[in-house]
Every structure is written in structure tokens, then in C-alpha cells.
Protein backbone atom coordinates (compact mmCIF):
# COMPACT_ATOMS: atom_id res chain seq x y z
CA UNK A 1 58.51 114.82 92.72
CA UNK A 2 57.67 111.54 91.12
CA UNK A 3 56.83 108.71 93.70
CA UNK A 4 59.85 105.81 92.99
CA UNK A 5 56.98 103.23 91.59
CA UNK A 6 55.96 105.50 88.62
CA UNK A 7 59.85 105.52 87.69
CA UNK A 8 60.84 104.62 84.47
CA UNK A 9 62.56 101.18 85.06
CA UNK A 10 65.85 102.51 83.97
CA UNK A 11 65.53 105.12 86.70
CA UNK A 12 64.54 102.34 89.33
CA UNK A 13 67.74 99.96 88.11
CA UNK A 14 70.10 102.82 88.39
CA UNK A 15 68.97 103.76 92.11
CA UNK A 16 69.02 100.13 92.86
CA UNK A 17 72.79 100.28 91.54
CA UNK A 18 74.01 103.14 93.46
CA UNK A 19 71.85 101.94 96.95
CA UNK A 20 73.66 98.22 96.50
CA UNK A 21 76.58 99.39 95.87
CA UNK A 22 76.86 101.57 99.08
CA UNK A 23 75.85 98.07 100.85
CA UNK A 24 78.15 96.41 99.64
CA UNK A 25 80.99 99.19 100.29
CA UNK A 26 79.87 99.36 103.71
CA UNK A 27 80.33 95.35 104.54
CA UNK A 28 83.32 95.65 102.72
CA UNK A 29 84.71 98.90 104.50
CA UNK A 30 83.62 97.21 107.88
CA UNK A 31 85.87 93.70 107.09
CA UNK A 32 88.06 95.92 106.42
CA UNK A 33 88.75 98.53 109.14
CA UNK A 34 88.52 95.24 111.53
CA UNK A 35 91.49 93.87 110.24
CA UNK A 36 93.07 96.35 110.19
CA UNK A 37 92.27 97.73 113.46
CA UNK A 38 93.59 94.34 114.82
CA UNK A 39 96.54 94.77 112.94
CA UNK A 40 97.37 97.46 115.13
CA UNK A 41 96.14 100.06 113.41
CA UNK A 42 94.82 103.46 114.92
CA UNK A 43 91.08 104.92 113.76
CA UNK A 44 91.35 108.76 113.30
CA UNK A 45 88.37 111.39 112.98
CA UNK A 46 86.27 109.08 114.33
CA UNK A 47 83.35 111.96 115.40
CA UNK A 48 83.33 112.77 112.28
CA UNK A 49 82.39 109.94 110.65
CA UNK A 50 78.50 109.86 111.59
CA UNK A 51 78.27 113.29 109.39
CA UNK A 52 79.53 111.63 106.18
CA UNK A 53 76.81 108.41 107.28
CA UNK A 54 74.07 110.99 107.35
CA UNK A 55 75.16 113.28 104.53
CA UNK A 56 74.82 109.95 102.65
CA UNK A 57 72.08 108.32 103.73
CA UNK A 58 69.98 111.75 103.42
CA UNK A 59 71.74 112.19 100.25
CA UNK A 60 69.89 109.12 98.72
CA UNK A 61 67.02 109.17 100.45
CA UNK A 62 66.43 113.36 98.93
CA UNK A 63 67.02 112.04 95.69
CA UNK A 64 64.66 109.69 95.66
CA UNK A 65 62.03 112.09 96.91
CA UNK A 66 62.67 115.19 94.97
CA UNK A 67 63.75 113.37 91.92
CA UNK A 68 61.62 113.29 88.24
CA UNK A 69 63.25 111.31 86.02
CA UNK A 70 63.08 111.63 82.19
CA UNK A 71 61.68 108.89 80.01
CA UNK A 72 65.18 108.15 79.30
CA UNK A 73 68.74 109.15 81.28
CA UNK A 74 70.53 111.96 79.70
CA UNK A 75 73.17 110.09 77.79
CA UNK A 76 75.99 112.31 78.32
CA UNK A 77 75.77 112.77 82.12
CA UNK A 78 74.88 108.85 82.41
CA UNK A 79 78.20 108.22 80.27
CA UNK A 80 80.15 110.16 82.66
CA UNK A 81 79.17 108.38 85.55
CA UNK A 82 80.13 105.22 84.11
CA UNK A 83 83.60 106.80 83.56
CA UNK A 84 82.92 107.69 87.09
CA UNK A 85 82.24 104.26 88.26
CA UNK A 86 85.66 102.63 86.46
CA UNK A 87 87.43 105.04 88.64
CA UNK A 88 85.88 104.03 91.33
CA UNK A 89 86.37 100.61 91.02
CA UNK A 90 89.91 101.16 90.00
CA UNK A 91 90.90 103.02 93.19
CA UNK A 92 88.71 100.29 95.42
CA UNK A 93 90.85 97.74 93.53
CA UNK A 94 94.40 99.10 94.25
CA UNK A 95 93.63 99.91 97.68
CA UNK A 96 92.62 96.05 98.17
CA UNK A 97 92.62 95.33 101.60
CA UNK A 98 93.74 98.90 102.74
CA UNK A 99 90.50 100.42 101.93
CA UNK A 100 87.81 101.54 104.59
CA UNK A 101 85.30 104.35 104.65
CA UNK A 102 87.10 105.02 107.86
CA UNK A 103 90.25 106.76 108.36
CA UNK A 104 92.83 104.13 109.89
CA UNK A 105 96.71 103.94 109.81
CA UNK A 106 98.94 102.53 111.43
CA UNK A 107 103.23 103.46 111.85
CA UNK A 108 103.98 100.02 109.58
CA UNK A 109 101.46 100.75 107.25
CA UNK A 110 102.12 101.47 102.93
CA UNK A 111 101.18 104.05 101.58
CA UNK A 112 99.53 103.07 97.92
CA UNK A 113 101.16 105.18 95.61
CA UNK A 114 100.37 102.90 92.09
CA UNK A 115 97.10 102.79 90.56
CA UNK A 116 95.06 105.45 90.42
CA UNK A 117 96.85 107.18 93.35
CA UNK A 118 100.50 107.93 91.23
CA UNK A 119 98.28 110.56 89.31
CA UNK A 120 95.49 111.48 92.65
CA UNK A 121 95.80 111.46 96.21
CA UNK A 122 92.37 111.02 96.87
CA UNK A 123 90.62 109.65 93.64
CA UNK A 124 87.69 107.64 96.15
CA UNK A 125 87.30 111.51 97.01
CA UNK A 126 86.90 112.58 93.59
CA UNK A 127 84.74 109.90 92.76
CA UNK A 128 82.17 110.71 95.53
CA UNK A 129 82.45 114.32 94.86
CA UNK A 130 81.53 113.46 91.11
CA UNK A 131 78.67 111.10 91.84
CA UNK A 132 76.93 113.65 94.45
CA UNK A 133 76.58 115.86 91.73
CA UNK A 134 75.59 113.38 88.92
CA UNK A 135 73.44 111.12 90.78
CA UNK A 136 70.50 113.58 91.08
CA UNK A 137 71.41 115.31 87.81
CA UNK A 138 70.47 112.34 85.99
CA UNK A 139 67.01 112.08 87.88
CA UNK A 140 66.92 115.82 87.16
CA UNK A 141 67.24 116.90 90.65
CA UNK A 142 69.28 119.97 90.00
CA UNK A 143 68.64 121.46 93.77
CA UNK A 144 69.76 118.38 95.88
CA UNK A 145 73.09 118.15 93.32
CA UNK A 146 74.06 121.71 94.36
CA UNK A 147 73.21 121.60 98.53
CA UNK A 148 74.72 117.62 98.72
CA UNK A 149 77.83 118.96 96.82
CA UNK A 150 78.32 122.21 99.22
CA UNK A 151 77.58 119.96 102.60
CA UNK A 152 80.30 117.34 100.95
CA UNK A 153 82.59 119.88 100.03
CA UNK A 154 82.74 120.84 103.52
CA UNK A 155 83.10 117.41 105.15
CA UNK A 156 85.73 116.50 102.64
CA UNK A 157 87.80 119.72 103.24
CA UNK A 158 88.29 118.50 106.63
CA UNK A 159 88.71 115.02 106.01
CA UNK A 160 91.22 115.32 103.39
CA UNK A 161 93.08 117.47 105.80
CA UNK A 162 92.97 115.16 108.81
CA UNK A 163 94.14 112.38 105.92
CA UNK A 164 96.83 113.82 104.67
CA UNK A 165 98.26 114.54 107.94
CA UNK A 166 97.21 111.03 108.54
CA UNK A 167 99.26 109.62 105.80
CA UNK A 168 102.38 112.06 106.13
CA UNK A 169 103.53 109.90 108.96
CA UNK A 170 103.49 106.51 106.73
CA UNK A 171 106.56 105.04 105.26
CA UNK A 172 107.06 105.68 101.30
CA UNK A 173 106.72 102.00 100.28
CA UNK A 174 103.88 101.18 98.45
CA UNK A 175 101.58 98.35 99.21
CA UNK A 176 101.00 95.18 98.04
CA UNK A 177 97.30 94.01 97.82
């Protein structure tokens, strides 16, 4: 364990990235589910949203406990989550306004079926199932990449189900951003 102000600065800026970035999601993911939600759409799994807010937030917070980062980021796993991250951003892109961190549909609402989504169902899923793993790996934090990546594994298993069940019921046009 290396306290977060003897970090190399690379290690600092990358944190940074991934911490803002959830910020940033969550404002977004918040506009979001409003409108929606006034657009008469229906929140589902809502109990089981505060686990994936904890898993999360004690996610980050581990790895930047437990991590010891390297002098310099392992260039292979670092180029991988940049491959990671244009997925990401892909998938947050074609979902436009219908994306949340929340699960919310409504009878009259798409289903997004261009993008990445003709070749994934869940590719945000994939993405966060990626970036648990490589996150601490690149701070060499080996242990909190395994235990994150069971605990999400188990979350998503049920979410995924409740989703697709979710989106079953939704027409087969695809939406328009």
C-alpha cells in the first residue's frame, strides 16, 4: 500500500480519470432517468441499485488503498483499457438520451439495436466488467481485481436478467438519439 500522494503522477491522473468520469456518468445518468421517468417510464430493480453504488464506491476507494503503482503503467493492460474506454464511450453515445445507470422502460420505448448493441446486448456491462478487473491491475492490485470482479459478477448476473426481461417487452424499433 502506497499512500495516493507518493503516486507516480501518471498513477494520480489515471485515478483522477476513472473518479471524474463516474461523476460525470452519475449527473448524466440522473438527467437522464428524470426524463425519462416523466416520460412515463417505469424504474425496475430499484433495491438493487444501492449494491452496485457501494460495490463501486468501495471498489475505488480499495484501490486506492491497497494499490502500488509501478514507476510506469504496464503498457499492454493500460492499452486495453483505452480500447476499453472507446467502447464505452461508443455504447454511452448510441444510447444518447436512453442511457441511465438505472434500469427504466417504458411500453413506447426503442429498443437500441445499432451501435455497439447489433453485435452486444449489454456492451456498458462488458465495459464495467473489463474495467473492474483492469483498473487495479494497472496499480498492481491483483487481490481487489479478483474479489470486485466475483461481487460484480454476481450483481450483474441478476441485473442482466431482470434487463433482459425488462427489454423483452419493448417494441423492435430502434431508437433515434
Amino acid at each position: 500500500m502506497t499512500p495516493l500522494v507518493d503516486w507516480p503522477i501518471w498513477a494520480v491522473a489515471f485515478i483522477a480519470y476513472v473518479f471524474l468520469q463516474r461523476m460525470i456518468e452519475l449527473v448524466i445518468a440522473r438527467r437522464n432517468t428524470a426524463r425519462l421517468l416523466k416520460e412515463g417510464g417505469e424504474e425496475f430493480g430499484q433495491r438493487g441499485y444501492p449494491l452496485f453504488i457501494i460495490l463501486h464506491t468501495l471498489w475505488l476507494l480499495c484501490v486506492v488503498a491497497l494499490a502500488v503503482p509501478g514507476s510506469e503503467p504496464p503498457s499492454l493492460l493500460f492499452a486495453l483499457f483505452v480500447v476499453v474506454q472507446g467502447l464505452r464511450y461508443w455504447a454511452l453515445v448510441t444510447l444518447g438520451r436512453w442511457w441511465t445507470t438505472r434500469l427504466v422502460s417504458g411500453p413506447d420505448f426503442p429498443r437500441v439495436k445499432r451501435g455497439p448493441y447489433r453485435f452486444l446486448s449489454h456492451p456498458n456491462y462488458l465495459v464495467v466488467v473489463l474495467e473492474i478487473a483492469l483498473v487495479p491491475l494497472i496499480l498492481n492490485e491483483v487481490t481487489v481485481a479478483i474479489v470486485f470482479s466475483i461481487l460484480n459478477a454476481m450483481l450483474l448476473f441478476w441485473r442482466i436478467r431482470m434487463e433482459n426481461s425488462v427489454l423483452a417487452k419493448r417494441g423492435g424499433l430502434d431508437a433515434k438519439a
